[in-house]
PDB file of N, CA and C in Angstrom:
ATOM      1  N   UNK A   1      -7.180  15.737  -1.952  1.00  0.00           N
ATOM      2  CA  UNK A   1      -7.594  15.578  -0.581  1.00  0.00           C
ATOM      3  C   UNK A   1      -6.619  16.369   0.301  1.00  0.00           C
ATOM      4  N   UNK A   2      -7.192  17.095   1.276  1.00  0.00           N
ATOM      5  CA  UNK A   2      -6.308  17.580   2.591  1.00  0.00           C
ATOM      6  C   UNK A   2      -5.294  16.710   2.886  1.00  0.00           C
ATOM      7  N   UNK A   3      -4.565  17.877   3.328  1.00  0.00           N
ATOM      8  CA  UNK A   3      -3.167  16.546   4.136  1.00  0.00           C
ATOM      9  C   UNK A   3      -3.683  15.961   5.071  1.00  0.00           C
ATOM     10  N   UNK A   4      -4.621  17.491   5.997  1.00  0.00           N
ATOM     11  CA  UNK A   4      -5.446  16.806   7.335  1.00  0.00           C
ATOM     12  C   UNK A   4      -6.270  15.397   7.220  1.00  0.00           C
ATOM     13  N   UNK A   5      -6.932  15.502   6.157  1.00  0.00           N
ATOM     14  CA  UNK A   5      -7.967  14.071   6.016  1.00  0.00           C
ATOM     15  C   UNK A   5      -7.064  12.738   5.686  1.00  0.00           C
ATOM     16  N   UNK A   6      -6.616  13.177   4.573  1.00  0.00           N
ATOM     17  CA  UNK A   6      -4.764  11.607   4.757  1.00  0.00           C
ATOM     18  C   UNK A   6      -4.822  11.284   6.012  1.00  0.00           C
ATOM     19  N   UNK A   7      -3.942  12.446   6.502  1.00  0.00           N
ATOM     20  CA  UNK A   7      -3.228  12.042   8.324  1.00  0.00           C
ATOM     21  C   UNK A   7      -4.809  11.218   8.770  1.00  0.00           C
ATOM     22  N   UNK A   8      -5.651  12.135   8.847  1.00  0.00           N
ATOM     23  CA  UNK A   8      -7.089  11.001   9.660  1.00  0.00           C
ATOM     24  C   UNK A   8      -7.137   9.909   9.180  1.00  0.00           C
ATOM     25  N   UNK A   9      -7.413   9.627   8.152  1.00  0.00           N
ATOM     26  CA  UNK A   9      -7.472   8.534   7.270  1.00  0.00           C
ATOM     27  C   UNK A   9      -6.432   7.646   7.796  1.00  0.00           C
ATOM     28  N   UNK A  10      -5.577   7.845   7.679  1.00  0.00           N
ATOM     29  CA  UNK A  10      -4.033   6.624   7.477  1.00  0.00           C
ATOM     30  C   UNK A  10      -4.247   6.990   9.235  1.00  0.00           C
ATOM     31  N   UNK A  11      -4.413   7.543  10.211  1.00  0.00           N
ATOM     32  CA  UNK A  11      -4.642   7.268  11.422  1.00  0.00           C
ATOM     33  C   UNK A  11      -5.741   6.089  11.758  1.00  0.00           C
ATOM     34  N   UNK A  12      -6.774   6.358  11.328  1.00  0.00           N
ATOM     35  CA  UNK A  12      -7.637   5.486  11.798  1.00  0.00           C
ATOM     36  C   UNK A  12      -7.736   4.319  11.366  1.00  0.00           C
ATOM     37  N   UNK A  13      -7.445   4.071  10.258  1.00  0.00           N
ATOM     38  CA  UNK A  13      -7.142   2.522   9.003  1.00  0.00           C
ATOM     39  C   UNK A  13      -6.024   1.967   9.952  1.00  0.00           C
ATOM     40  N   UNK A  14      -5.007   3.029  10.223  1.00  0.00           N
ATOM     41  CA  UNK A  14      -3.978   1.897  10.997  1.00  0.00           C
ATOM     42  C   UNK A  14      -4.640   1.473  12.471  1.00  0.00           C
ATOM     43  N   UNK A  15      -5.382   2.312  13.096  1.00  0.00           N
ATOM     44  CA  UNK A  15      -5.940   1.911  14.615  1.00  0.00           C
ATOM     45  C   UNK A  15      -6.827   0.775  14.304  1.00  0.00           C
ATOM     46  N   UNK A  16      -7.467   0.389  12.691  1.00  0.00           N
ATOM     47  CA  UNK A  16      -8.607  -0.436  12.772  1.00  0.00           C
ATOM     48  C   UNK A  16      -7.445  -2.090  12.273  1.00  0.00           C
ATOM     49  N   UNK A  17      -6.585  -1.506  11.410  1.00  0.00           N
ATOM     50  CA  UNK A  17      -5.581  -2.942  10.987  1.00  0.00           C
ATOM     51  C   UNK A  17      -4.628  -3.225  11.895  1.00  0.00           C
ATOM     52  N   UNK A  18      -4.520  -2.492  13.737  1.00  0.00           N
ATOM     53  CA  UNK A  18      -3.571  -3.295  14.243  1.00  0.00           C
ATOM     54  C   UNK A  18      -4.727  -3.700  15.746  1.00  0.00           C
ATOM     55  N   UNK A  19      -5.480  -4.098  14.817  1.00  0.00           N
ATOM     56  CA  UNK A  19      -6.780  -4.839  15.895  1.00  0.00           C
ATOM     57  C   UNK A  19      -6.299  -6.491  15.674  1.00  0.00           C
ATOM     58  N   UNK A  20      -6.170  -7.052  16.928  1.00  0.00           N
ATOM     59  CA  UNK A  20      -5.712  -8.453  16.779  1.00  0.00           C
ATOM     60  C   UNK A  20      -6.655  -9.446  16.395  1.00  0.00           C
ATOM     61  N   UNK A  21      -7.766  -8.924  16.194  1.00  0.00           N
ATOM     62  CA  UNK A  21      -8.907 -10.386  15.788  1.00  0.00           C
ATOM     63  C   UNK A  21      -8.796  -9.935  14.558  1.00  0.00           C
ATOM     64  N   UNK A  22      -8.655  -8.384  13.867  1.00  0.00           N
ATOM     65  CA  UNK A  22      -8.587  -8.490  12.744  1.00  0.00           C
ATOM     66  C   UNK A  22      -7.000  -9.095  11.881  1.00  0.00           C
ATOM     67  N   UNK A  23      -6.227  -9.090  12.665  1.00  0.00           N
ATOM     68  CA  UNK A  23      -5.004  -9.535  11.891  1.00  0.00           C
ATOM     69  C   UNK A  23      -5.031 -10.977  11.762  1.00  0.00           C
ATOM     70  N   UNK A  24      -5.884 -11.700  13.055  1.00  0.00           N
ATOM     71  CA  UNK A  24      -5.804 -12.766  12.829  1.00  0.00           C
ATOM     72  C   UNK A  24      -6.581 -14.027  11.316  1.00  0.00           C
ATOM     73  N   UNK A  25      -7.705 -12.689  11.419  1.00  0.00           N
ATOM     74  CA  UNK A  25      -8.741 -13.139  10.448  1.00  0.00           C
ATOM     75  C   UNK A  25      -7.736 -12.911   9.020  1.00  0.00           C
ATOM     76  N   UNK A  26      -6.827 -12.033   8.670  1.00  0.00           N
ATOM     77  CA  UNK A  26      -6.049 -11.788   7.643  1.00  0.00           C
ATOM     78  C   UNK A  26      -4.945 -12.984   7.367  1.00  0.00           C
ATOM     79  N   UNK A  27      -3.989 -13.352   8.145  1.00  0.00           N
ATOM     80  CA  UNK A  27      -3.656 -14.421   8.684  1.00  0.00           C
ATOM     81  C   UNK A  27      -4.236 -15.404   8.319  1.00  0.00           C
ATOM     82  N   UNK A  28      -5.541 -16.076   8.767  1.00  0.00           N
ATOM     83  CA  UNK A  28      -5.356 -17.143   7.947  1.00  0.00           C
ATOM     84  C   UNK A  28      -6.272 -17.127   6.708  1.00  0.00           C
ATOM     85  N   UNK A  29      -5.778 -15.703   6.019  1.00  0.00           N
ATOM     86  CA  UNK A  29      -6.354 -16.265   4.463  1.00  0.00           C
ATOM     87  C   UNK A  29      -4.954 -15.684   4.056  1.00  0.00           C
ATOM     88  N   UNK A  30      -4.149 -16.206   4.851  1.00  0.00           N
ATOM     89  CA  UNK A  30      -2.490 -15.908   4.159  1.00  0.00           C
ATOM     90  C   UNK A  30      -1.648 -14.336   3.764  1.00  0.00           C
ATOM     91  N   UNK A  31      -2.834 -13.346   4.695  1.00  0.00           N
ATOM     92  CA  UNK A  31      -2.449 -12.049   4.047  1.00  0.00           C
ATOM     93  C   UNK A  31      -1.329 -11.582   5.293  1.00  0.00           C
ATOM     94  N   UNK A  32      -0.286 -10.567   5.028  1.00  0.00           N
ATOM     95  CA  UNK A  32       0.566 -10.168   6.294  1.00  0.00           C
ATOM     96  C   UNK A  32      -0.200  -8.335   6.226  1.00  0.00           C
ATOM     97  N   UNK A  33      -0.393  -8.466   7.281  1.00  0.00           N
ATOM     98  CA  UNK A  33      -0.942  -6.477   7.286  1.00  0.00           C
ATOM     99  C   UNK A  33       0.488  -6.027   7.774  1.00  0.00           C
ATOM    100  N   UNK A  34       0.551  -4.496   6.864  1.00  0.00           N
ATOM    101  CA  UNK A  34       1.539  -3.754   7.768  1.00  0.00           C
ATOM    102  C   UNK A  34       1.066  -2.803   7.233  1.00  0.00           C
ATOM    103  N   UNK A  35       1.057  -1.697   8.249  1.00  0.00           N
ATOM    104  CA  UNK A  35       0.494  -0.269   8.384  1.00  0.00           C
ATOM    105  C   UNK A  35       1.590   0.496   7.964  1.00  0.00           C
ATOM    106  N   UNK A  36       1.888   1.451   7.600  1.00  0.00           N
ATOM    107  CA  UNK A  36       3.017   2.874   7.653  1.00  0.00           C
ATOM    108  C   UNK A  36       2.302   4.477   6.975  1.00  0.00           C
ATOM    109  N   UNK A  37       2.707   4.783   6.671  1.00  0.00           N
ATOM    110  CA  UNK A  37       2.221   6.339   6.555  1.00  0.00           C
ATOM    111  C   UNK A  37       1.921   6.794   5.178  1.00  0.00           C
ATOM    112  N   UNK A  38       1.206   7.734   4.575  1.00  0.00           N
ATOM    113  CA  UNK A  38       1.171   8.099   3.643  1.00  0.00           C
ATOM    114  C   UNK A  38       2.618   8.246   2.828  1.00  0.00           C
ATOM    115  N   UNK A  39       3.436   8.666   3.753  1.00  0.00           N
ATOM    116  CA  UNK A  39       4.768   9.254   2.641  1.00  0.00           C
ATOM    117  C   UNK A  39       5.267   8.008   2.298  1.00  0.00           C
ATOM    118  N   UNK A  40       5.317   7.220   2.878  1.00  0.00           N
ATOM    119  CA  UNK A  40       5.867   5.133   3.077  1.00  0.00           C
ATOM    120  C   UNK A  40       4.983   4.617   1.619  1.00  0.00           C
ATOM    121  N   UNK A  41       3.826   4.980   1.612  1.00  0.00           N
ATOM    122  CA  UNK A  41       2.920   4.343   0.365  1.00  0.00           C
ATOM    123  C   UNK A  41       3.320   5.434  -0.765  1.00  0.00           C
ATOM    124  N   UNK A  42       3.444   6.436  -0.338  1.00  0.00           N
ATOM    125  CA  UNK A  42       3.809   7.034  -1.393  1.00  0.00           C
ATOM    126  C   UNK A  42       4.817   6.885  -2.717  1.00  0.00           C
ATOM    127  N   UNK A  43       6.225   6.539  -1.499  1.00  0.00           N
ATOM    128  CA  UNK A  43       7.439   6.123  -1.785  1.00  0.00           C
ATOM    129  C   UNK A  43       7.104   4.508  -2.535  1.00  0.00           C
ATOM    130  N   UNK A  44       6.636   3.987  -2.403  1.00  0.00           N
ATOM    131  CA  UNK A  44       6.197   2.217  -2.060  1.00  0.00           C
ATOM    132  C   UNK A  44       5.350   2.756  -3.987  1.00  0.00           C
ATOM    133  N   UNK A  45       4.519   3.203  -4.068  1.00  0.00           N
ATOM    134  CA  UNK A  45       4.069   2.930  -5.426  1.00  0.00           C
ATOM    135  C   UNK A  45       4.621   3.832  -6.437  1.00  0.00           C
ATOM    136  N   UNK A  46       5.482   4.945  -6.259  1.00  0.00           N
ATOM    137  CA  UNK A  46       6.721   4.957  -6.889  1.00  0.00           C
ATOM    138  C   UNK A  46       7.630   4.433  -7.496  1.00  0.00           C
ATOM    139  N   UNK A  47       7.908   3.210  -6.528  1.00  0.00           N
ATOM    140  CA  UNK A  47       9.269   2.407  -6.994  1.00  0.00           C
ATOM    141  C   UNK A  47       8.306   1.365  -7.841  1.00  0.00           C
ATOM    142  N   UNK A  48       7.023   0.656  -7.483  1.00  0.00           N
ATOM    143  CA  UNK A  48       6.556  -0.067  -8.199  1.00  0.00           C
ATOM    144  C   UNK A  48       6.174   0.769  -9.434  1.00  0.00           C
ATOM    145  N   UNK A  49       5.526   1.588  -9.648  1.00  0.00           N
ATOM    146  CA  UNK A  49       5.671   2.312 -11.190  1.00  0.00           C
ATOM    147  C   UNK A  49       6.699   2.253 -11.882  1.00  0.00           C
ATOM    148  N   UNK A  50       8.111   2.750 -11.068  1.00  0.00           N
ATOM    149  CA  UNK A  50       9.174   2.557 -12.110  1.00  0.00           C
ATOM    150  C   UNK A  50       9.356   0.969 -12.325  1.00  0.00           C
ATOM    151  N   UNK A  51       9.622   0.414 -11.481  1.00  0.00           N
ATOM    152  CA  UNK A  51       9.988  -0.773 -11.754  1.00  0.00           C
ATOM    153  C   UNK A  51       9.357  -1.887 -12.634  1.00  0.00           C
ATOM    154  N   UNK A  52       7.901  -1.971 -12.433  1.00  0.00           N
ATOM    155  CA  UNK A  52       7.068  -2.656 -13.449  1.00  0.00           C
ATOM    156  C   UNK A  52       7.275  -1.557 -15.013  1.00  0.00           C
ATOM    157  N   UNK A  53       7.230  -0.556 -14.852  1.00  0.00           N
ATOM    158  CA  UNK A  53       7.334   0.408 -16.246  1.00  0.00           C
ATOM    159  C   UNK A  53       8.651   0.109 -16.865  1.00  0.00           C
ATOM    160  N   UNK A  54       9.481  -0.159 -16.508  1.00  0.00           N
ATOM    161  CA  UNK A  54      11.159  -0.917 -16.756  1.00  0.00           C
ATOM    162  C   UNK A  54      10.909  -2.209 -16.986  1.00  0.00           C
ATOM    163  N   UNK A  55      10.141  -2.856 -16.273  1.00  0.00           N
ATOM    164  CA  UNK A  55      10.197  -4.366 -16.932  1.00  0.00           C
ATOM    165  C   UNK A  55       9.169  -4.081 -18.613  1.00  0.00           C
ATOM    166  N   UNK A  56       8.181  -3.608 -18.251  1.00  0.00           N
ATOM    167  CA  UNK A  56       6.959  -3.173 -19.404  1.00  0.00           C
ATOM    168  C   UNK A  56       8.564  -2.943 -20.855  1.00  0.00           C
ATOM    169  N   UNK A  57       8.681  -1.914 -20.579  1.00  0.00           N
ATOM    170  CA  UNK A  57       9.843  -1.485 -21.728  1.00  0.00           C
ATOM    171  C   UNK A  57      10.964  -2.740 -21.896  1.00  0.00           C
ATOM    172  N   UNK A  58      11.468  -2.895 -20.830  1.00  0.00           N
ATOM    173  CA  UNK A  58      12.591  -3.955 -21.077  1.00  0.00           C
ATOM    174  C   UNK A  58      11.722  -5.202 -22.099  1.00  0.00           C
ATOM    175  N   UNK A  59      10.292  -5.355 -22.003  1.00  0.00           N
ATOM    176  CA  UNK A  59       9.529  -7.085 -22.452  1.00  0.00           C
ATOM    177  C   UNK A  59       9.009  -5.934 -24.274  1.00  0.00           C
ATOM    178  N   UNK A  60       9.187  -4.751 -24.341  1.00  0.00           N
ATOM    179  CA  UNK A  60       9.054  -4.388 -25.201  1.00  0.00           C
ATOM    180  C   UNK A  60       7.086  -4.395 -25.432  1.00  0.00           C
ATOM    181  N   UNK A  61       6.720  -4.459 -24.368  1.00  0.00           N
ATOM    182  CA  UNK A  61       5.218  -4.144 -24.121  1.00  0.00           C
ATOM    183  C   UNK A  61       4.785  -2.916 -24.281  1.00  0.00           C
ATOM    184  N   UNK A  62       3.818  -2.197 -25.155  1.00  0.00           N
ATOM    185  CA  UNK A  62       3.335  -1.209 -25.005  1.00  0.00           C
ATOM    186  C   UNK A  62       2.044  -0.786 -25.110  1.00  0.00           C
ATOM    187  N   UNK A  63       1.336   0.275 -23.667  1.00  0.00           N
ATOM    188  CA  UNK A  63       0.106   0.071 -23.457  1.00  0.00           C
ATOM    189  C   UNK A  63      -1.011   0.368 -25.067  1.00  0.00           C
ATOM    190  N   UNK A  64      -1.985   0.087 -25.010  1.00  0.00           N
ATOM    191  CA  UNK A  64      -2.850   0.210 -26.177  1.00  0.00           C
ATOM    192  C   UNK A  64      -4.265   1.584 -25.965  1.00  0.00           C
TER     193      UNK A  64
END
């Protein structure tokens, strides 16, 4: 995908998740929204790859 369509994308998703009836509706089914940027999610499922892939190896799990 374009960088341009990301940037739109992660623009408009955040203009639609910092709508207050919608946060509220998130809220009470216990969810917290927070918006940030492509490079933020980027970084963000990075560290969860390594980190679950380190526990995976550390439990001596391996995929099939």
């Amino acid at each position: 995908m374009s960088k341009e369509v990301v940037l739109r994308l992660n623009r408009e998703i955040n203009t639609i998740l910092d709508r207050s009836d919608l946060q509220e509706q998130f809220e009470q089914r216990s969810f917290v929204i927070e918006t940030s940027t492509p490079e933020a999610l980027g970084a963000f499922m990075r560290s969860q790859g390594e980190g679950w892939g380190r526990a995976l190896r550390d439990a001596n799990i391996m995929p099939e």
